[in-house]
N, C-alpha and C. Protein backbone atom coordinates (compact mmCIF):
# COMPACT_ATOMS: atom_id res chain seq x y z
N UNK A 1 108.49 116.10 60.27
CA UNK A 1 107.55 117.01 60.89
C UNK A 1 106.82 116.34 62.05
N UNK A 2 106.28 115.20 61.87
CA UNK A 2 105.85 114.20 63.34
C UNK A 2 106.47 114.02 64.30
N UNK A 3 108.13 114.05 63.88
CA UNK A 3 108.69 113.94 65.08
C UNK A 3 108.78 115.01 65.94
N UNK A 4 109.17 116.04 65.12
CA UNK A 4 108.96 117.42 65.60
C UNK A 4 107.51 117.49 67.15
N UNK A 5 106.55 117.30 66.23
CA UNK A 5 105.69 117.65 67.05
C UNK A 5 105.41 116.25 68.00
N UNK A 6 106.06 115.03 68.44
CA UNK A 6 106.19 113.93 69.06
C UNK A 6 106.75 114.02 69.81
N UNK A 7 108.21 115.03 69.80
CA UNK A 7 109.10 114.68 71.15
C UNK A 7 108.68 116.00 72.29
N UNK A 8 107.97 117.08 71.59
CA UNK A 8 107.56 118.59 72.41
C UNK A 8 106.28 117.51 73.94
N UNK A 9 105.59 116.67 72.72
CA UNK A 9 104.46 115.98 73.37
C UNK A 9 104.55 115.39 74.18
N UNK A 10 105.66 114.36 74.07
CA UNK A 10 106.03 113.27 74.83
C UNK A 10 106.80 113.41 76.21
N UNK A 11 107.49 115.05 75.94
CA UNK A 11 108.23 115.57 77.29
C UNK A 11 106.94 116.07 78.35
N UNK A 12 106.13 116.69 77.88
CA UNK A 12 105.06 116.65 78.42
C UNK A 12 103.93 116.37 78.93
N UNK A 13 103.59 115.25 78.51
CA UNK A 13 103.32 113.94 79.06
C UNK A 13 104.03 113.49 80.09
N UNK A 14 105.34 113.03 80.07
CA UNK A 14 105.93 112.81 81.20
C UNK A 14 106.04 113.66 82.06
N UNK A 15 106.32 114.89 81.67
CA UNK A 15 106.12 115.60 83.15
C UNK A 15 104.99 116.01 83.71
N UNK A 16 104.00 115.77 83.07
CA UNK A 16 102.74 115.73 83.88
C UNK A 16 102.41 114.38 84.77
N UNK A 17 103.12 113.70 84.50
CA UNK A 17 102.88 112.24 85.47
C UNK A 17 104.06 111.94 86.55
N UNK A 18 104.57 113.31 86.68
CA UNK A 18 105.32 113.66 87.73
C UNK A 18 105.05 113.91 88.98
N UNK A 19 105.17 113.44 89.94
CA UNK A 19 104.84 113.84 91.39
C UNK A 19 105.53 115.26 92.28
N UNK A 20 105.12 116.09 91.95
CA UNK A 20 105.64 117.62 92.73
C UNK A 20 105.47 117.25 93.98
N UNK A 21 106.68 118.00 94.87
CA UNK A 21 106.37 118.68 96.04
C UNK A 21 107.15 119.48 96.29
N UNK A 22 106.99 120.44 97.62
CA UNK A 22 106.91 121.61 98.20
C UNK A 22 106.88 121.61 99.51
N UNK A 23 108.08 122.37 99.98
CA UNK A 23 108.37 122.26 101.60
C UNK A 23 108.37 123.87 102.09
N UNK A 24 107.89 123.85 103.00
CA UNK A 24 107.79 124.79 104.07
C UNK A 24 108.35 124.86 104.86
N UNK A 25 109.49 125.63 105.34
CA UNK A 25 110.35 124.81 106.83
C UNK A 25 109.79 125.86 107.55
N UNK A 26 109.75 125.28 108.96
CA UNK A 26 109.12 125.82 110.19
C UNK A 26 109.85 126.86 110.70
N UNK A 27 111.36 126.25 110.97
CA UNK A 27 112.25 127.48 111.69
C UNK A 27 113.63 127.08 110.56
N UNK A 28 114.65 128.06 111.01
CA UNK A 28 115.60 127.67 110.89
C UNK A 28 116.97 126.72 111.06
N UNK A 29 116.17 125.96 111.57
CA UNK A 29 117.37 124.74 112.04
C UNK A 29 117.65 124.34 111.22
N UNK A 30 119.12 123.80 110.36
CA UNK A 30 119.05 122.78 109.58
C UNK A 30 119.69 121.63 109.77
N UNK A 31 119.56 120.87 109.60
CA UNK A 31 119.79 118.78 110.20
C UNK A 31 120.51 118.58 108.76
N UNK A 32 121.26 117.56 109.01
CA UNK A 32 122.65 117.14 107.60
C UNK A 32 121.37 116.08 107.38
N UNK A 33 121.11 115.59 105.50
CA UNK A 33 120.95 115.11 104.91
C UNK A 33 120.66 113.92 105.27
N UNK A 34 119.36 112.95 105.55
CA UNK A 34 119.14 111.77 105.13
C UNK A 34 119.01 111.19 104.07
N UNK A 35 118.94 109.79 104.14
CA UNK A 35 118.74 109.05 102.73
C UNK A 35 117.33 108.48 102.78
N UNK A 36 116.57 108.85 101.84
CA UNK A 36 114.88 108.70 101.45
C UNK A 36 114.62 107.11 102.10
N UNK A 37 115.56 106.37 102.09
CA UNK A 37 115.32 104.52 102.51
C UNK A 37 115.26 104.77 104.24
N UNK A 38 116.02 105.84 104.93
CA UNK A 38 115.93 106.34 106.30
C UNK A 38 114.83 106.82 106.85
N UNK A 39 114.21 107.89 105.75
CA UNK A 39 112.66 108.13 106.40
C UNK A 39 112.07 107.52 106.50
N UNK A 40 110.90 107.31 107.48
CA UNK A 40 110.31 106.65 108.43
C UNK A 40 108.93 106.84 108.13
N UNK A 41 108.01 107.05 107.58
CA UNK A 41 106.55 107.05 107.38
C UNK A 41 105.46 106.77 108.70
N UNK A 42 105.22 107.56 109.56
CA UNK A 42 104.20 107.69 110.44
C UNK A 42 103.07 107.13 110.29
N UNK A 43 101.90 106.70 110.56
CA UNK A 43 100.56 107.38 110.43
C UNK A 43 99.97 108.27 111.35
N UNK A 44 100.39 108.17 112.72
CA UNK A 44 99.81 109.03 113.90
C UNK A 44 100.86 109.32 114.40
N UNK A 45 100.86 110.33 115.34
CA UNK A 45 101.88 110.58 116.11
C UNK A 45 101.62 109.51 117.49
N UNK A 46 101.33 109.08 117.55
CA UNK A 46 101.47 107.96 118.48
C UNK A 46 102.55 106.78 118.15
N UNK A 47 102.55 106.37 116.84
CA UNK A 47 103.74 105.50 116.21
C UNK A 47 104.78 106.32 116.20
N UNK A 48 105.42 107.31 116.80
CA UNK A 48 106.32 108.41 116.75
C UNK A 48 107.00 107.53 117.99
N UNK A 49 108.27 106.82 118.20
CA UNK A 49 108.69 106.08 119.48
C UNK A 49 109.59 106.74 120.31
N UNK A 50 109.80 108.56 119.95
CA UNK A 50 111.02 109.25 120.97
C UNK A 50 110.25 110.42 120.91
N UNK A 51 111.04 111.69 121.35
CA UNK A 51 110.64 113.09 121.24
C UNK A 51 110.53 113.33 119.89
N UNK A 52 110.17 113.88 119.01
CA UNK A 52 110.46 115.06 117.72
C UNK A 52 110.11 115.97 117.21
N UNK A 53 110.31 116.76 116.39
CA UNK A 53 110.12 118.00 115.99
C UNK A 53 110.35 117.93 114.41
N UNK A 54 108.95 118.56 114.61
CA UNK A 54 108.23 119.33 113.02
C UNK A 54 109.38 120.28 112.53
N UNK A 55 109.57 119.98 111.54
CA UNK A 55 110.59 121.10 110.66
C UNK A 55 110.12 121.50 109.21
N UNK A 56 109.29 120.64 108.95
CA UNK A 56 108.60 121.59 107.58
C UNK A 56 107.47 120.71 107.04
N UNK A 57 106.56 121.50 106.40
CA UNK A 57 105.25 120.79 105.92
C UNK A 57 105.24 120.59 104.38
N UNK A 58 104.98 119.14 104.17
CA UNK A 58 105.35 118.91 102.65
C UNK A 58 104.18 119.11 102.04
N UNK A 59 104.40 119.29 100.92
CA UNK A 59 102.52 119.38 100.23
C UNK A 59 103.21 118.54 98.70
N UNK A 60 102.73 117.72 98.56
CA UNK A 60 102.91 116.81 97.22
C UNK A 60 101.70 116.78 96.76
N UNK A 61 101.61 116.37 94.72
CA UNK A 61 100.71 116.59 94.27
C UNK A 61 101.39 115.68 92.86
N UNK A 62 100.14 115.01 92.18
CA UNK A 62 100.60 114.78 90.89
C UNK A 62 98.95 114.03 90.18
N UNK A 63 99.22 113.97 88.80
CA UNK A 63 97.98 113.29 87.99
C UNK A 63 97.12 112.17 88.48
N UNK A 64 96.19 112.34 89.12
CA UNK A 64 96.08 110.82 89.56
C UNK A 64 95.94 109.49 88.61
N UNK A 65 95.61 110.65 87.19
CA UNK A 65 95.70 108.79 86.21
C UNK A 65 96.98 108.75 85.70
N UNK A 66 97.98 109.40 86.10
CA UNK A 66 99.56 108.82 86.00
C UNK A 66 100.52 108.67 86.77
N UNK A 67 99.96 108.91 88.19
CA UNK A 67 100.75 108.68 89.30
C UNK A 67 99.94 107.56 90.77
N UNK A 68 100.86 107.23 91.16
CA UNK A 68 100.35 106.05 92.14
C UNK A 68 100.95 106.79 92.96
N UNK A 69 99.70 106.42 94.61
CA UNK A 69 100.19 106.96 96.27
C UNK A 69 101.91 106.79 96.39
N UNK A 70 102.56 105.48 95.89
CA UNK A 70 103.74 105.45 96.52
C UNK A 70 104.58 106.04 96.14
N UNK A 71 104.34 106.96 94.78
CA UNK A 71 104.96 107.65 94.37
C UNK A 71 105.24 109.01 94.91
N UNK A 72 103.76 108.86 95.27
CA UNK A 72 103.72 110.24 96.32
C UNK A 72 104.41 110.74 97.32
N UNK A 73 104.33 109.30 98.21
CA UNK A 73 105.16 108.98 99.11
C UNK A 73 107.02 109.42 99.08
N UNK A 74 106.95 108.60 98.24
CA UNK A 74 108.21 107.64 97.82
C UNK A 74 108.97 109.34 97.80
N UNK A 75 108.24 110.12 96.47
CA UNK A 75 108.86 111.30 96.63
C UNK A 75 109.10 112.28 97.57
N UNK A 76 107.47 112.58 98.67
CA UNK A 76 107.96 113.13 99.66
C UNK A 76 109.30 112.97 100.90
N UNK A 77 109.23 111.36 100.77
CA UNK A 77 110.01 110.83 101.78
C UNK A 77 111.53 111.73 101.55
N UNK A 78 111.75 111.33 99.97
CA UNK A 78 113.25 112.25 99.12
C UNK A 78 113.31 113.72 99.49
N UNK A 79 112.23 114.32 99.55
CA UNK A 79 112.10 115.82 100.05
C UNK A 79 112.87 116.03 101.38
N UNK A 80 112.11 114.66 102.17
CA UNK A 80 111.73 115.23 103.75
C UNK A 80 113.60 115.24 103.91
N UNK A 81 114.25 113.54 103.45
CA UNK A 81 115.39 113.53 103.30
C UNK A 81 116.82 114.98 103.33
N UNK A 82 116.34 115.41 102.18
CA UNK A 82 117.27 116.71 101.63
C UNK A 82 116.79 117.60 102.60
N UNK A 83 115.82 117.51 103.44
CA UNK A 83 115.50 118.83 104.59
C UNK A 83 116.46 118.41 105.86
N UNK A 84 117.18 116.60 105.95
CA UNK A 84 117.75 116.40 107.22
C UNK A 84 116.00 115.74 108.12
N UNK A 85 114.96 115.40 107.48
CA UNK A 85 113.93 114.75 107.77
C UNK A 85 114.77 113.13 108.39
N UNK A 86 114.16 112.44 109.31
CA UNK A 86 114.39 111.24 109.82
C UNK A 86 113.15 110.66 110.00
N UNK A 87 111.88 111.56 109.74
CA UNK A 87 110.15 110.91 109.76
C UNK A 87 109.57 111.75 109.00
N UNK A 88 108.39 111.14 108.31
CA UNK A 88 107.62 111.99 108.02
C UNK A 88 106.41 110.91 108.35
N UNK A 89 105.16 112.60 109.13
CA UNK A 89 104.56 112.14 109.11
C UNK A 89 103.16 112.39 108.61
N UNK A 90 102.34 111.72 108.26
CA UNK A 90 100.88 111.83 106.81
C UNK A 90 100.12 112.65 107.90
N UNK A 91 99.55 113.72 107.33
CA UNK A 91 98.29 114.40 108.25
C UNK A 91 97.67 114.18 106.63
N UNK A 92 97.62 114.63 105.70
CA UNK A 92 96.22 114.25 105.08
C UNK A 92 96.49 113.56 103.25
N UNK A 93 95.79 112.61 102.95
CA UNK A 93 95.82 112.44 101.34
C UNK A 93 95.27 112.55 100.59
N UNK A 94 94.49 113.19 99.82
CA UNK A 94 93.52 112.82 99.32
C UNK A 94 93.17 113.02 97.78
N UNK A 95 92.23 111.78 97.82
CA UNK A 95 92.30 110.80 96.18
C UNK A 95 91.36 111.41 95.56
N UNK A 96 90.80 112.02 94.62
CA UNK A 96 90.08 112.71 93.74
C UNK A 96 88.75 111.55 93.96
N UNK A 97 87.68 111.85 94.01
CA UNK A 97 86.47 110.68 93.92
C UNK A 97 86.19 109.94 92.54
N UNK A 98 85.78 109.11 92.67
CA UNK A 98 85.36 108.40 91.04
C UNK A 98 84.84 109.56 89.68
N UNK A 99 83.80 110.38 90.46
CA UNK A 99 83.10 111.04 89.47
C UNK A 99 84.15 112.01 89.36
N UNK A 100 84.80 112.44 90.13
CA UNK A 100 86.07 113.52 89.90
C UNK A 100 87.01 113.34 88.60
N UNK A 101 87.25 111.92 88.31
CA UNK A 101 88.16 111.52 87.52
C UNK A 101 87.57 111.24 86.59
N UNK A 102 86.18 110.85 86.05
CA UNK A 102 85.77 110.38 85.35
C UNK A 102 85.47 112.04 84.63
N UNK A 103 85.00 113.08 85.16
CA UNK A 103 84.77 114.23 85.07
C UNK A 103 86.13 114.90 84.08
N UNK A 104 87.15 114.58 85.14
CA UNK A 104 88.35 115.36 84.50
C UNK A 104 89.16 114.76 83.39
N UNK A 105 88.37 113.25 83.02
CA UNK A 105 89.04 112.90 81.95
C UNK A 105 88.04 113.21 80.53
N UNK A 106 86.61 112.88 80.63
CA UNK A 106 85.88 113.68 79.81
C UNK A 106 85.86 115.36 79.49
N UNK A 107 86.58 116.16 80.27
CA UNK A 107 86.53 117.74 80.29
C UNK A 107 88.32 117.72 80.01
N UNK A 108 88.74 116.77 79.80
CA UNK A 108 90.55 116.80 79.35
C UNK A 108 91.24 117.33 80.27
N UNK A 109 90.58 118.04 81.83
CA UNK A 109 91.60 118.65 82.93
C UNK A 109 92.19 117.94 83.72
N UNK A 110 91.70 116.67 83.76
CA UNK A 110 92.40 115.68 84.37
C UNK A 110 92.47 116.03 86.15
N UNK A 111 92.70 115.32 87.30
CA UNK A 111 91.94 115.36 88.24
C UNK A 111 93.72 114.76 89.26
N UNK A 112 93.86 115.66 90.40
CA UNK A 112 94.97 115.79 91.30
C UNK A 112 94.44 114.91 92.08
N UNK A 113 95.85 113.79 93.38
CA UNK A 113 95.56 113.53 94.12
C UNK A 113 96.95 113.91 95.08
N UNK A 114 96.42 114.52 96.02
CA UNK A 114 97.32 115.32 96.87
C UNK A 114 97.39 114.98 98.04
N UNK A 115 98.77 115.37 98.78
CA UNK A 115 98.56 114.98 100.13
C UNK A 115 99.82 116.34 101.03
N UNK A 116 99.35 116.26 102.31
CA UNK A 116 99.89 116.92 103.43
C UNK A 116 100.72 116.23 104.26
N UNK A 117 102.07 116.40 104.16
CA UNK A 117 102.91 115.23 105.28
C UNK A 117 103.74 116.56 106.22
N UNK A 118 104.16 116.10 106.94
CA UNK A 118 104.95 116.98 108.14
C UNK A 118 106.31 116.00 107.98
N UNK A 119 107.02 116.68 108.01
CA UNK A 119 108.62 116.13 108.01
C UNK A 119 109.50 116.34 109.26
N UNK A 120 109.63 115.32 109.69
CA UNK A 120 110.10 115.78 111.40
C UNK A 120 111.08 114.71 111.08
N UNK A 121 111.96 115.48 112.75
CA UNK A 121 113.06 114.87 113.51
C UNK A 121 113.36 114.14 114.43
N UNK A 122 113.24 113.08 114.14
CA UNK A 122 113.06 112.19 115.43
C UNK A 122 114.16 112.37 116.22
N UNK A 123 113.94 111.88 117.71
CA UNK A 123 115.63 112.14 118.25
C UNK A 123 115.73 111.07 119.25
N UNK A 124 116.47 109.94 118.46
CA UNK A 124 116.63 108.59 119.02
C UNK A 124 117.49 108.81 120.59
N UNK A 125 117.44 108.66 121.78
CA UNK A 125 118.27 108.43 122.46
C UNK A 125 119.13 108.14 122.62
């Protein structure tokens, strides 16, 4: 009977310490497949070194007391990838505050840290 009610628990747990995301594509173009080690991580569009173009806006999200930024990352980058992404770049992240977490772990809702990336196309010369 423990196990029963151990393995329902334990799948759920893990997938709450999962990092979601969610793409938006801009237009219809579609670009063949990169590999997540290819995307390129921005911080400004000034570190952008050719022309490119925005093709969809990622929105990632996961637990912040079971997920780390690079995960965040790490996953969007895989997103931007499967869109034909060659950059992505960070417009916003943001980390739940101390009292946020401390809040959402005493009230059991537990507390998101989310971020906004743009997934573009660079176009090397």
């Amino acid at each position: 009977m423990k196990t029963r009610l151990f393995l329902p628990l334990a799948a759920l747990l893990l997938l709450a310490g999962c990092v979601q995301t969610q793409a938006t594509l801009l237009d219809g173009t579609t670009y063949p497949p990169v590999h997540q080690d290819d995307v390129i991580i921005y911080l400004s569009e000034e570190d952008i070194p050719a022309e490119w173009k925005a093709i969809a806006i990622i929105h990632a999200q996961g637990e912040a007391q079971l997920t780390r930024e690079s995960q965040m990352l790490r996953k969007a980058r895989e997103r931007a990838g499967e869109l034909g992404a060659n950059g992505l770049l960070i417009e916003d992240i943001n980390e739940p505050s101390a009292v946020a977490q401390v809040a959402g772990e005493w009230l059991g809702t537990g507390s998101t840290r989310r971020g906004r990336l743009i997934a573009i196309r660079v176009f090397n010369d």
